[in-house]
Protein backbone atom coordinates (compact mmCIF):
# COMPACT_ATOMS: atom_id res chain seq x y z
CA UNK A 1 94.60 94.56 73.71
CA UNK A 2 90.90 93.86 74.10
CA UNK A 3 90.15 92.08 77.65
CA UNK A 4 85.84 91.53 77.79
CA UNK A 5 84.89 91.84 81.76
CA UNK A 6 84.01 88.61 83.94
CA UNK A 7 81.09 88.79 86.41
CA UNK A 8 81.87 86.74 89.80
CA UNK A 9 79.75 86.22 92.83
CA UNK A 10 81.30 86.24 96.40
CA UNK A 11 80.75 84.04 98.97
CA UNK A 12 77.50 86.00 99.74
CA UNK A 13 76.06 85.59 96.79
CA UNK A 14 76.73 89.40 95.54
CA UNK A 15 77.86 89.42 91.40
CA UNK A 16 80.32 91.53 90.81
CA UNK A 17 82.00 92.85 87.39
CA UNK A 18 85.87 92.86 86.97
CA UNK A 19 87.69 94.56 83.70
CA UNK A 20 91.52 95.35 82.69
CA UNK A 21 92.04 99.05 84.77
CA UNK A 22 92.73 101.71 81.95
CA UNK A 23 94.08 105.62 82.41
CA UNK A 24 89.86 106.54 81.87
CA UNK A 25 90.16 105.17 85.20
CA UNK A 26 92.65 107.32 87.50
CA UNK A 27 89.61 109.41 89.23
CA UNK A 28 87.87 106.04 89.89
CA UNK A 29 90.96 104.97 91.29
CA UNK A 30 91.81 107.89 93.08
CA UNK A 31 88.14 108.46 94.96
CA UNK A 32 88.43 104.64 96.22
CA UNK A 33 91.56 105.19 98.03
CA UNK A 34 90.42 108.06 99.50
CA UNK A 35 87.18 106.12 101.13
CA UNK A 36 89.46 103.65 101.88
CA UNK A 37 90.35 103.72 105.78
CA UNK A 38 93.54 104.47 107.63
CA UNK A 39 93.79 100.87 108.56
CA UNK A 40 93.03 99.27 104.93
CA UNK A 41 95.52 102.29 102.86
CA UNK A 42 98.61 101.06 105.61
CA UNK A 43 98.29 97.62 105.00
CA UNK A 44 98.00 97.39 101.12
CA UNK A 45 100.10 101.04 100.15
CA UNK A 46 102.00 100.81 103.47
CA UNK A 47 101.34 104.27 104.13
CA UNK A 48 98.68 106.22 105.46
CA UNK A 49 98.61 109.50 103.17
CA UNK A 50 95.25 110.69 101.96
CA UNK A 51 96.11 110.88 98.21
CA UNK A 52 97.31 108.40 95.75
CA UNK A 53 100.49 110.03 94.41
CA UNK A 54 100.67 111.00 90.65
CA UNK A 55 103.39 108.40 90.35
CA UNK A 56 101.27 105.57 91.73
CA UNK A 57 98.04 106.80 89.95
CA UNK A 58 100.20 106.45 86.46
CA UNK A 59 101.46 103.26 87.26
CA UNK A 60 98.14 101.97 88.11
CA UNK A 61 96.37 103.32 85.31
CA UNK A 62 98.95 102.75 82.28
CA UNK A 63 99.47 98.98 82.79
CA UNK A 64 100.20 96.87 80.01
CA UNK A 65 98.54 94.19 81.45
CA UNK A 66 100.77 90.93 80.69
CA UNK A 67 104.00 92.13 82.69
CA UNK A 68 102.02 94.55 84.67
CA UNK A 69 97.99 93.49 85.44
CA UNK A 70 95.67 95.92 87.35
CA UNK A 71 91.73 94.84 87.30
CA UNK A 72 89.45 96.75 89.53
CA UNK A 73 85.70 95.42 90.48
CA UNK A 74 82.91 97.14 90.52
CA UNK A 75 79.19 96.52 91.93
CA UNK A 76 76.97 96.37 88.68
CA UNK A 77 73.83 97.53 91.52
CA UNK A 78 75.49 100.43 92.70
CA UNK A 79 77.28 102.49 89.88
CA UNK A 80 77.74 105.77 91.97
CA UNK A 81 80.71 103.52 93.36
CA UNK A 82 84.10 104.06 92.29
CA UNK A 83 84.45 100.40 92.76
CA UNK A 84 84.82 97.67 95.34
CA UNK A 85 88.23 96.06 94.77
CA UNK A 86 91.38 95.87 92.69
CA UNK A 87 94.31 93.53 91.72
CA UNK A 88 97.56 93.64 90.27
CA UNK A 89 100.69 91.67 89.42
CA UNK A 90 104.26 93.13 88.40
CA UNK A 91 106.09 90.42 86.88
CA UNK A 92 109.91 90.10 88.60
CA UNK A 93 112.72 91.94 86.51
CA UNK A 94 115.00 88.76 87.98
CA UNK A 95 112.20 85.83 86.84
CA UNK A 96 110.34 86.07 84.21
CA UNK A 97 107.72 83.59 85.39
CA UNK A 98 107.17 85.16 88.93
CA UNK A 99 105.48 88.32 89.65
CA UNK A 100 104.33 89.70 93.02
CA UNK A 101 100.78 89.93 93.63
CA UNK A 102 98.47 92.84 95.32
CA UNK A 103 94.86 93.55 96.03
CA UNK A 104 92.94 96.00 97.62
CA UNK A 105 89.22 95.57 99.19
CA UNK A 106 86.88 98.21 100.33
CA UNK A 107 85.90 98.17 103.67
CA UNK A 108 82.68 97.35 103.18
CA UNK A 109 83.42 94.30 101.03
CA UNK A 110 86.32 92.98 103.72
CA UNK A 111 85.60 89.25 104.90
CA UNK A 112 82.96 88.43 101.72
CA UNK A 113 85.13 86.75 99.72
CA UNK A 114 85.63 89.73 97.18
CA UNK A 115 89.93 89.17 97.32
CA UNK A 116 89.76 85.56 97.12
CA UNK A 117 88.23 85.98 93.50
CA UNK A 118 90.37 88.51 92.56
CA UNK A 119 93.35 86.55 93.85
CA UNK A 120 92.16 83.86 91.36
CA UNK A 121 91.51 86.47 88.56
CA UNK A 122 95.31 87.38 88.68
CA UNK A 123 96.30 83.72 88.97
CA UNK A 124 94.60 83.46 85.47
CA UNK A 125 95.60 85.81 83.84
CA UNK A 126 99.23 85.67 85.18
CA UNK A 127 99.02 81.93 83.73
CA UNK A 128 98.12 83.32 80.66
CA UNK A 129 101.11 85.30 80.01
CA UNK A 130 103.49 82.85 81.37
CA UNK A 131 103.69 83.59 85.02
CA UNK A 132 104.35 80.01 87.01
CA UNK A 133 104.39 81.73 90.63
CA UNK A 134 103.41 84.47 92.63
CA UNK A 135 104.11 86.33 95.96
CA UNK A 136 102.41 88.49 98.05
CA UNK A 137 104.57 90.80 100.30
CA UNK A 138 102.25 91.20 103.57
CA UNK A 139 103.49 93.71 106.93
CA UNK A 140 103.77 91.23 109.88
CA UNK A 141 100.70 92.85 111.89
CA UNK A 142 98.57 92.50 109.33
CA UNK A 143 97.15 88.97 110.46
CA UNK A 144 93.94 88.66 108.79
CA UNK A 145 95.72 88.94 105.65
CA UNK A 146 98.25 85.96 106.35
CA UNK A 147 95.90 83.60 107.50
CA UNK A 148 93.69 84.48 104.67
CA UNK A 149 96.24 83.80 101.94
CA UNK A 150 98.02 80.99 103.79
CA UNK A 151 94.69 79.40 103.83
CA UNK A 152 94.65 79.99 100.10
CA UNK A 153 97.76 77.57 99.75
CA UNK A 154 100.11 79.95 100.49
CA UNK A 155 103.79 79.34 101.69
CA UNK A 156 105.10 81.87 104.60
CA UNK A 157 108.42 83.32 105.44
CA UNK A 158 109.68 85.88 107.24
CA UNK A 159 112.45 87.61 105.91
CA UNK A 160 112.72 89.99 109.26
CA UNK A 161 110.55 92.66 107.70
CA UNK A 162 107.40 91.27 106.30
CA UNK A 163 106.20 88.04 105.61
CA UNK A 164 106.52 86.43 101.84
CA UNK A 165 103.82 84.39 100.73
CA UNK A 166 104.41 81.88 97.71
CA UNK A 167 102.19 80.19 95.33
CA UNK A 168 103.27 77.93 92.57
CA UNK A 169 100.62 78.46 89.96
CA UNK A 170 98.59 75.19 90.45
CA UNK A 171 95.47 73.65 89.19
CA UNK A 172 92.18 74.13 91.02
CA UNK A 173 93.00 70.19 92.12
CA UNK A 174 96.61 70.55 93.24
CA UNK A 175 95.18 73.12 96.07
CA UNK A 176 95.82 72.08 99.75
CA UNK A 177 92.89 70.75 101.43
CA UNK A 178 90.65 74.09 103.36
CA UNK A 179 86.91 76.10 102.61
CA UNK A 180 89.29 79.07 101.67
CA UNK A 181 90.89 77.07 98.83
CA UNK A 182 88.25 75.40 97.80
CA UNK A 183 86.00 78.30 97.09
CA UNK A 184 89.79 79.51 95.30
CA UNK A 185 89.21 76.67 93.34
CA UNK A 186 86.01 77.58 92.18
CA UNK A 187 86.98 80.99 90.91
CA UNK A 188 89.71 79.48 89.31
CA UNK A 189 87.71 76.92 87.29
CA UNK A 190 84.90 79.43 86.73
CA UNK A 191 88.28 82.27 85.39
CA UNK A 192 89.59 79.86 83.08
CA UNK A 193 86.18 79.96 80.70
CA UNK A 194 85.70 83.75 80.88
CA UNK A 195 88.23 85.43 80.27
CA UNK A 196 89.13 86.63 76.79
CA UNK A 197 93.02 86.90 76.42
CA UNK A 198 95.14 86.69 73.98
């Protein structure tokens, strides 16, 4: 399955690229967590280990990209990266048209507006294959991360271990009312001309 990458800018006015992950990519992968810090590996992997396991890694790298999406984003000006951000969705064994949703930032690109766009990516391409909501499983502490996505039209609950957040799959319209969704919005609208899925 052929998936042409999407260039984005974020809300500083950086482009980015974003492609389908593929196993060509597990060192990539690999050397981003590891310049990842303590903080940002125990709030998306919920661990703090130094190393992506092998188990992960595979997983990451041998998606089939409609049940199971992984794009990573790289910065087109600096190709010495391993790459900026990544996404995924696993659809739900138990609903077929929800999956849960998951993205990592590097530090460096925290607080531009990098996960917001690849929230929408996933949105789009989740919609594509059939997906109608999503959830984000979040660790109570991590606050910046619940106000971010609850500001992206988000639904919260706490379930007395982390906090669920819900999205039905909306239209760039049907978004509550904030700057966070609307710029959402954007990437949503600009998503639904670029990509190249089947």
């Amino acid at each position: 399955m052929f998936m042409k990458p999407v260039e984005f800018r974020i809300d500083d006015g950086t482009v980015l690229r974003a492609r389908p992950v593929t196993s060509a990519d597990r060192e990539r992968l690999a050397e981003g967590y590891r310049r990842l810090s303590e903080e940002a590996r125990y709030h998306r992997f919920w661990t703090t280990a130094g190393e992506l396991g092998s188990g992960m890694l595979a997983r990451l790298t041998n998606a089939d990209q409609k049940d199971h999406a992984v794009w990573g984003a790289s910065d087109p000006a600096h190709p010495e990266l391993p790459g900026v951000g990544a996404a995924s969705y696993w659809r739900s064994k138990l609903d077929a048209e929800e999956a849960e949703f998951a993205v990592t930032v590097a530090d460096d690109f925290r607080g531009r507006g990098l996960g917001t766009a690849l929230l929408a990516l996933m949105w789009r391409v989740g919609q594509r294959h059939g997906l109608t909501r999503m959830i984000a499983n979040v660790m109570p502490e991590n606050r910046r991360a619940i106000d971010w996505l609850r500001r992206c039209g988000a639904a919260a609950e706490w379930d007395g271990y982390k906090v669920i957040l819900r999205w039905d799959l909306v239209e760039p319209g049907e978004l509550p009312e904030s700057r966070r969704s609307r710029i959402l919005a954007g990437h949503l609208r600009e998503f639904s001309g670029l990509l190249d899925l089947p």
